[in-house]
Each structure stands twice: as structure tokens, then as C-alpha cells.
Protein backbone atom coordinates (compact mmCIF):
# COMPACT_ATOMS: atom_id res chain seq x y z
CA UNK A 1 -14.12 14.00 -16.86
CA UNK A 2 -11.50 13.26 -19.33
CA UNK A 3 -10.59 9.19 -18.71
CA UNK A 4 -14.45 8.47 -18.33
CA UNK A 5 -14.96 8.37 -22.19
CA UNK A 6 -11.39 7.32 -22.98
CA UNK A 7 -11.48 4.52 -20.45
CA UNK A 8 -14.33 2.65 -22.64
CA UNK A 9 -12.14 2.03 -25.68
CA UNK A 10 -8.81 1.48 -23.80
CA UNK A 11 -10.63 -1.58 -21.29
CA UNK A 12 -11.93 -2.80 -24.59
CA UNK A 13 -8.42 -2.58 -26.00
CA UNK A 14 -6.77 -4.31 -23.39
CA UNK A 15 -9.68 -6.92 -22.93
CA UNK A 16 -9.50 -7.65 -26.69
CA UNK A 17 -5.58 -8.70 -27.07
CA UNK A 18 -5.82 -10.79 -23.96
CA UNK A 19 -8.94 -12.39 -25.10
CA UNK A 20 -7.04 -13.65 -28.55
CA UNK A 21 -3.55 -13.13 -27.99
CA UNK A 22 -3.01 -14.46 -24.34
CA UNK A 23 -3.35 -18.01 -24.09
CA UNK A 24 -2.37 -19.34 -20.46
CA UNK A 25 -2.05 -23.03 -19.48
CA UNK A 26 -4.24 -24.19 -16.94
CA UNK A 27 -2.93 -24.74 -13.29
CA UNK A 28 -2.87 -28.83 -12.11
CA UNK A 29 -5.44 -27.25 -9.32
CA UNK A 30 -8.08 -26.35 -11.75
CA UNK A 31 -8.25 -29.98 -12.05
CA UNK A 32 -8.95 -30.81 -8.69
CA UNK A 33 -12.29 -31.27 -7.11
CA UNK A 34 -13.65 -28.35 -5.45
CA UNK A 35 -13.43 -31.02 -1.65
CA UNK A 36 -10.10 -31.39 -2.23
CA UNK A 37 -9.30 -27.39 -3.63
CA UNK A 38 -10.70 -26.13 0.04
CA UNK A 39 -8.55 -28.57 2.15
CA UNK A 40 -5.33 -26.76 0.83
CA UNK A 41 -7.00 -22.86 2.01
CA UNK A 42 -5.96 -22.52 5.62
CA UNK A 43 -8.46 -20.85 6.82
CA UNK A 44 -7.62 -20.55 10.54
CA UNK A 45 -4.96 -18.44 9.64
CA UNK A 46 -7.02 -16.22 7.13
CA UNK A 47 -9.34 -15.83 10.30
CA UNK A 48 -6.55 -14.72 12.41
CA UNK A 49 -4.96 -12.83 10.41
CA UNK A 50 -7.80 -10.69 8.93
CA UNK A 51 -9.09 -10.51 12.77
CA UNK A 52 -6.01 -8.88 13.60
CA UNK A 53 -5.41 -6.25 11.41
CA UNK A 54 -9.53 -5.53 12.16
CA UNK A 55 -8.73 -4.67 15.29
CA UNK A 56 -5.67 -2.49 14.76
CA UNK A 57 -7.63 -0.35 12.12
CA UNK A 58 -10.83 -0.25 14.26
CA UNK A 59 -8.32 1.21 16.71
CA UNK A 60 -6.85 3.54 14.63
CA UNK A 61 -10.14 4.55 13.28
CA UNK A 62 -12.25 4.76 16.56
CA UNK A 63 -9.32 6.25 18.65
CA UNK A 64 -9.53 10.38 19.73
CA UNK A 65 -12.92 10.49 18.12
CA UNK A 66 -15.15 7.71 18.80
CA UNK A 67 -13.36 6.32 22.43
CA UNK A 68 -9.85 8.53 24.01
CA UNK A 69 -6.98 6.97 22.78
CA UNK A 70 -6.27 5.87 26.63
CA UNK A 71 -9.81 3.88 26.79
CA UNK A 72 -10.00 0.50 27.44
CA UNK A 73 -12.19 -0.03 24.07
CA UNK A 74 -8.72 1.16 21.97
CA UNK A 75 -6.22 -0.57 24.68
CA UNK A 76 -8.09 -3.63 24.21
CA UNK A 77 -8.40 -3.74 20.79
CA UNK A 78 -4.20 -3.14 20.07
CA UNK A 79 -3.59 -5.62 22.72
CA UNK A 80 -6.23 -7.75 20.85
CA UNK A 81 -4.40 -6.98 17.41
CA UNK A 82 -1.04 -8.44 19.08
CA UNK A 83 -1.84 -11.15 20.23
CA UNK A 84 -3.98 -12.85 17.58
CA UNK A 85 -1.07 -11.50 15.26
CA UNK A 86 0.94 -13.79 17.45
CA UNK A 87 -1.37 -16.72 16.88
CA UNK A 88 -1.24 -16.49 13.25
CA UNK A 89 2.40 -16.29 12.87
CA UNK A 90 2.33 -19.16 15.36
CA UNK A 91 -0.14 -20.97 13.20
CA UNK A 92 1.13 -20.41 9.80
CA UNK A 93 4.62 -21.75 11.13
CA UNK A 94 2.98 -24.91 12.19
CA UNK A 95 1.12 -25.16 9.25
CA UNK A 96 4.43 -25.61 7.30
CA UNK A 97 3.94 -25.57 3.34
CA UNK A 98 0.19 -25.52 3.61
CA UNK A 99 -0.19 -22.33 6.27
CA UNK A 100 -1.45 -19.37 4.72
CA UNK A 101 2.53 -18.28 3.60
CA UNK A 102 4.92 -21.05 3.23
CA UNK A 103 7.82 -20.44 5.45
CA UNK A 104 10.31 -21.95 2.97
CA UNK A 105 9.14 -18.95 0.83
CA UNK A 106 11.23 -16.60 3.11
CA UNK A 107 14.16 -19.84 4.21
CA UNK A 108 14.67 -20.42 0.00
CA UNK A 109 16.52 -17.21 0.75
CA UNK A 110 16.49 -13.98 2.55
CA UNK A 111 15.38 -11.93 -0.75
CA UNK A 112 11.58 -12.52 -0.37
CA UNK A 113 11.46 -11.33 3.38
CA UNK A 114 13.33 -8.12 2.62
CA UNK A 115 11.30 -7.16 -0.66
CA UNK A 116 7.96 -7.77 1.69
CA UNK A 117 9.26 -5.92 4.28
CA UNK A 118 10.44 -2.54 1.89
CA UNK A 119 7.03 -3.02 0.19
CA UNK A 120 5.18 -2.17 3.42
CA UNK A 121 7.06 0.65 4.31
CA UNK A 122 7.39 2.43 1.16
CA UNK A 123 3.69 1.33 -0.50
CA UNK A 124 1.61 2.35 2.75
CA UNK A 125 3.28 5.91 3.50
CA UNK A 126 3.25 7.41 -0.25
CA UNK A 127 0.25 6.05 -0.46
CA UNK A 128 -0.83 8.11 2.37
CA UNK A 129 0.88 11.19 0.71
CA UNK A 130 -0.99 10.59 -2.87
CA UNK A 131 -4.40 10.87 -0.74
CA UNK A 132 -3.77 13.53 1.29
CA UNK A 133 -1.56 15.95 -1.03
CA UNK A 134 -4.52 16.32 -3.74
CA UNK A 135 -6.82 17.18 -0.50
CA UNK A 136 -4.08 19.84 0.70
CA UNK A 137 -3.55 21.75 -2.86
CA UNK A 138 -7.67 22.25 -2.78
CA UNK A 139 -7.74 22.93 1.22
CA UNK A 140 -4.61 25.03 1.94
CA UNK A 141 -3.71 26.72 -2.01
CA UNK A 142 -7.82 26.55 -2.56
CA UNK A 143 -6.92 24.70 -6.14
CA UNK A 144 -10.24 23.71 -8.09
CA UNK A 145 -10.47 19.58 -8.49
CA UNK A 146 -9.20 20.05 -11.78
CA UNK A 147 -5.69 22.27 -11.08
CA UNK A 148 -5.59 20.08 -8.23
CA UNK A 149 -5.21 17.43 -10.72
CA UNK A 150 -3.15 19.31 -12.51
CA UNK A 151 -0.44 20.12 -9.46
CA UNK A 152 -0.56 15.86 -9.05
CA UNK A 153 0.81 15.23 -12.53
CA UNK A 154 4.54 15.72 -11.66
CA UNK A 155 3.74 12.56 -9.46
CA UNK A 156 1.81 10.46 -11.69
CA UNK A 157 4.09 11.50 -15.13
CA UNK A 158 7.50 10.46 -12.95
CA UNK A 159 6.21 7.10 -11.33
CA UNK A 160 4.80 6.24 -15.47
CA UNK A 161 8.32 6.94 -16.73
CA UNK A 162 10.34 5.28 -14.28
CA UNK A 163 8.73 1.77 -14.32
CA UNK A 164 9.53 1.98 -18.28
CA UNK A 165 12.84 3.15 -17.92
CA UNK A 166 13.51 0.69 -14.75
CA UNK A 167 12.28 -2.26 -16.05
CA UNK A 168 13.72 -1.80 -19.45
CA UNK A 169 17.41 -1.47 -17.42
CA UNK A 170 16.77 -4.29 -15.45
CA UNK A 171 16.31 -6.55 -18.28
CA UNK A 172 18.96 -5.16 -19.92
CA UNK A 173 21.55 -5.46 -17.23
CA UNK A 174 19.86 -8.37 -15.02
CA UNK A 175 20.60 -6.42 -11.36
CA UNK A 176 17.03 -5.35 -10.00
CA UNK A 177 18.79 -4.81 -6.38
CA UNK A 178 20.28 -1.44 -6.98
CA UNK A 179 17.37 0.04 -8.89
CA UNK A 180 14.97 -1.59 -5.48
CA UNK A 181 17.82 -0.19 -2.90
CA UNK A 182 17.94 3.76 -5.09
CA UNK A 183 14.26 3.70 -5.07
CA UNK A 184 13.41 2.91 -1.57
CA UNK A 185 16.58 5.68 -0.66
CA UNK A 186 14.77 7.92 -3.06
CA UNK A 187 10.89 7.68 -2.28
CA UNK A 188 11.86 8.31 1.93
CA UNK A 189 13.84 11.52 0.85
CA UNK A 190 10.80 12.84 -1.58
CA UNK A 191 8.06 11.75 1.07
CA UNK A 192 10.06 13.39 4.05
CA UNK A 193 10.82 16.44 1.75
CA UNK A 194 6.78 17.00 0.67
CA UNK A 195 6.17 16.61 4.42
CA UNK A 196 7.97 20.06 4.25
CA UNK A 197 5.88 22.10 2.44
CA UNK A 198 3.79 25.11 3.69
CA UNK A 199 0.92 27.52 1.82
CA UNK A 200 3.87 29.81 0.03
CA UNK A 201 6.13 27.19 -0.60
CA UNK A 202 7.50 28.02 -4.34
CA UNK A 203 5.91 25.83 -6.89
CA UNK A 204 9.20 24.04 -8.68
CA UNK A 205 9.61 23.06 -4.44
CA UNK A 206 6.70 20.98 -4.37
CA UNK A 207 7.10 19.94 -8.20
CA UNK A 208 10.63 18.62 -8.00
CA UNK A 209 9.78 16.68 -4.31
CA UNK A 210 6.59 15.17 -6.52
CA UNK A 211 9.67 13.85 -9.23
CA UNK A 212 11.59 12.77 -6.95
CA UNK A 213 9.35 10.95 -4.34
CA UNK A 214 7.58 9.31 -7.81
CA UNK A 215 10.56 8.02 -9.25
CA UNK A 216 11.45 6.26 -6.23
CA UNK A 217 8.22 5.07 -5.43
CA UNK A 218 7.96 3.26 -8.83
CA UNK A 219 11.25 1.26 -9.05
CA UNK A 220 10.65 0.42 -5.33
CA UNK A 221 7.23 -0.77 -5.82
CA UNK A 222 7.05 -2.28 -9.33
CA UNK A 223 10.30 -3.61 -9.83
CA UNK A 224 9.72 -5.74 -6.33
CA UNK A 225 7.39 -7.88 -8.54
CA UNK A 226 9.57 -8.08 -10.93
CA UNK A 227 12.06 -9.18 -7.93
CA UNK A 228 10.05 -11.01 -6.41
CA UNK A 229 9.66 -14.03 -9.19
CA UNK A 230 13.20 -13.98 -10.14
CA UNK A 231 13.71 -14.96 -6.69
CA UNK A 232 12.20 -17.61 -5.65
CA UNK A 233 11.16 -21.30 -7.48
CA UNK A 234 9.16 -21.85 -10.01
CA UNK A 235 6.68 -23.39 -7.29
CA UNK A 236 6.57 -21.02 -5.42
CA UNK A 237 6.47 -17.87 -7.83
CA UNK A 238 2.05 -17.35 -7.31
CA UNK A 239 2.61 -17.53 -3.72
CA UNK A 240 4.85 -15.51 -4.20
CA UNK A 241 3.24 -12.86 -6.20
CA UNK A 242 0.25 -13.32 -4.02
CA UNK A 243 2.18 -12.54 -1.10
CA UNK A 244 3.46 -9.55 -1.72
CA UNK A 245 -0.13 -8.15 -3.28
CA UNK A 246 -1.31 -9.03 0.00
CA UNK A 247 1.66 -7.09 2.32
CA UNK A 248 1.27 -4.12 -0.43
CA UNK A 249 -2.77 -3.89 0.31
CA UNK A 250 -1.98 -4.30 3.94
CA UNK A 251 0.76 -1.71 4.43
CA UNK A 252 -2.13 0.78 2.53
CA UNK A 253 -4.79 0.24 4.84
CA UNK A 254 -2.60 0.82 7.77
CA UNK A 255 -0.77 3.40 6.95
CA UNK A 256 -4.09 5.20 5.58
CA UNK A 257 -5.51 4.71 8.98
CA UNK A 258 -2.40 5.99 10.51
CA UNK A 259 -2.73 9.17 8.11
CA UNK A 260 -6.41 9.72 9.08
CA UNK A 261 -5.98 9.45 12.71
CA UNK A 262 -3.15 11.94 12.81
CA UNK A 263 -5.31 14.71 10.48
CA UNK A 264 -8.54 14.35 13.13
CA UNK A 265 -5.69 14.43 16.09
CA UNK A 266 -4.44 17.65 14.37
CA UNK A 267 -7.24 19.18 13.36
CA UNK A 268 -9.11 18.65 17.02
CA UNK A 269 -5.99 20.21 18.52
CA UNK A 270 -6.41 23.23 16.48
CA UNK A 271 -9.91 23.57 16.78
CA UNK A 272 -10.52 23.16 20.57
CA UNK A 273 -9.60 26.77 20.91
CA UNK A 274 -12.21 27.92 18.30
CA UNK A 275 -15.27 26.30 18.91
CA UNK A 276 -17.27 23.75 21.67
CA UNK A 277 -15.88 20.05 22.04
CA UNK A 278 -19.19 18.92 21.21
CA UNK A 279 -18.74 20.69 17.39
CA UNK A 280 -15.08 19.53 17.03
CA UNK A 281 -16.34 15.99 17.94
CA UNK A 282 -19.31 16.42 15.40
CA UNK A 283 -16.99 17.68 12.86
CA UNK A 284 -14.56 14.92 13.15
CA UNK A 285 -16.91 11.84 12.69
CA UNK A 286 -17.86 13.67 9.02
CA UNK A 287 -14.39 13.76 8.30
């Protein structure tokens, strides 16, 4: 209830200095004709890509509550989500410079393939923690919304402070790998620590794994943009960018899948011995 009003004159804000203060030069492909701008999308591999990771979170989704995870509905649809994901590596590598990701983005050197790969595994499981831990301080302590909120802050204040303070070292000193290396180290010992926690777990527990899993969550995540462009050639800087957007977005949805499909699995484990199959199964597609 508070950011709805204060959102208004802080968009406005922000739209206002980038309206008369930002002034960016336009790309060469703005000047191309729209023929020639869809030749360069490859959109075989979009197709096969997207089709594949479809398939892997309707499998994820569908499995233990809409087909058994041993059907041949979920089977088929992660061998489906293999093999396509074959094709599309296979067709993006014989695409070359115009596939859907440049190989010579990860051959300029190996910087690019690591900072994709510790984006996917840190983004997708916090991500997966910063939806689910609101849920358990209302569920298991019975917080209102708002305390709820409240309990979150330690998580929201440390990742705010830490992309100040790591970006303001890293263009003092020039090294973003340790501050990338600390905070992936960090965010897996926070998230595996608030994995920990049970209804009468002291509050400064849950507090201090919030600080620490946010800190490390925000130099891994934000300073791998930074990273990112510093890496690679000018040309290649949007793809870039783009690229890493894309394997950030991707890790969420997967991992948020993942995190779903365990809860129902956990939940219709502990409910079997309560009530009918029929109501756990009812229950589960509302979740």
C-alpha cells in the first residue's frame, strides 16, 4: 500500500531525466529496412529453443499432479526437452555469427561462458527462495502480509546496499572477479543456511541468513552485467547484455518450476495420510 502512491512520482522522475538528459545515438540497424532487419533474427533457433524449455516446464508443472512423474506424457516431454535442446545448440553453432548467440561471444574468451553459467545457478535458486520465504513467514509463523513484508526487508535492504557498495569498489579498483567469485561463495552459503530454518528458529537466525544470502546475491547478479561488457568487444557488448538477460529469465522460470513441483510433491506426501487422494489431488491443482 505504501509504493502504490510513491511509485507515481518516482516513474515520472526517472522518465523525466531520461527524456531530457539521456540522449543515445541511434544503432546502424535502425537504418535498415525492416526485409533486411528480419533476415538477421534466426528464428529457427528461437523456435527451438523456446520449444524446449516449454516442454521441460510443462513437465515440471504437469508432473505428480496432472500425469505421475513415471508417465509417458512427462517422460516424453523431458526426452522432448533434450533433444530439441540438442538441435538448437546444433543450430546456433551452424548458424555461426548470425545464430541466435554468436559462438565467438563465448571463443573471444572463456569469461562470458562462466558469468552465464554462475548467473543461472545463483539467479534461479534465490529467486526461488524470495518467492517462497514471504509465503512461509505467513504459512508456518502466521505473519500478516504486512510483517511478512516486514521479516523480507533484511533481504531487500542487504542486496540495495551491496550493489552500491560493489559497484562503487569495482570502479574504484577495476577487479569485478573477486567481488563475482565472494558473491556466488556467499549467496550458496545464505540460500543453503535459510533452507535450515524451522517454526522456532530464533529471529537474528533467519535475519542474519537474509544478510548474508542478499549480499551475495547482489554482487553475483549485478556486477555480472557490469562483467559482462567489460569483457567482451565493443560489437558484441548488446549481445552480450542480451544474453545474459535471457540465461537470468531462464534460470528463474526453471528453477521456479523446480520450487513448485517439490512444495506439491511435499505437501501430497504429507497429506495422503490426512485426507482422500481425490482432495489432495484437488488441492494441489489450486495451488
Amino acid at each position: 500500500m505504501v509504493s502504490s502512491p510513491l511509485s507515481l512520482p518516482i516513474g515520472g522522475a526517472s522518465a523525466a531525466i531520461f527524456f531530457f538528459l539521456v540522449h543515445l545515438k541511434p544503432a546502424p540497424t535502425e537504418l535498415q529496412l525492416t526485409g533486411e532487419k528480419l533476415k538477421t533474427i534466426d528464428g529457427p533457433g528461437l523456435v527451438l529453443f523456446a520449444a524446449s524449455i516449454t516442454m521441460l516446464l510443462l513437465a515440471l508443472q504437469w508432473g505428480g499432479v496432472e500425469f505421475a512423474w513415471s508417465s509417458s506424457v512427462i517422460i516424453g516431454l523431458f526426452v522432448g526437452f533434450s533433444v530439441v535442446l540438442v538441435l538448437a545448440v546444433g543450430w546456433i553453432i551452424h548458424r555461426g555469427d548470425s545464430g541466435l548467440i554468436p559462438p565467438r561471444m563465448f571463443t573471444a574468451n572463456r569469461n562470458p561462458a562462466l558469468l552465464c553459467a554462475a548467473a543461472f545457478f545463483v539467479n534461479g535458486p534465490f529467486q526461488t527462495i524470495i518467492y517462497w520465504l514471504p509465503v512461509w513467514f505467513q504459512g508456518v509463523l502466521q505473519n500478516s502480509p504486512t510483517a511478512s513484508g516486514v521479516n523480507f526487508f533484511p533481504t531487500v535492504i542487504a542486496d540495495v546496499l551491496a550493489a552500491f557498495i560493489g559497484s562503487a569498489l569495482v570502479s574504484q579498483l577495476g577487479w569485478w572477479n573477486p567481488f563475482v567469485i565472494l558473491g556466488s561463495i556467499t549467496v550458496s552459503i545464505g540460500g543453503s543456511l535459510l533452507t535450515t530454518i524451522y517454526p522456532d528458529v530464533p529471529g537474528d537466525h533467519w535475519i542474519g541468513y537474509q544478510i548474508q544470502g542478499g549480499v551475495g546475491y547482489s554482487l553475483s547478479s549485478n556486477l555480472s552485467h557490469l562483467a559482462m561488457q567489460t569483457s567482451l568487444p565493443q560489437d558484441l557488448v548488446p549481445l552480450g547484455a542480451s544474453t545474459l538477460l535471457s540465461v537470468i529469465s531462464t534460470s528463474c522460470a526453471i528453477f521456479m518450476a523446480i520450487g513448485q513441483a517439490v512444495f506439491q510433491q511435499r505437501l501430497r506426501s504429507n497429506l495422503d495420510p490426512l485426507i482422500s487422494q481425490d482432495s489432495v489431488t484437488t488441492l494441489l491443482t489450486r495451488v
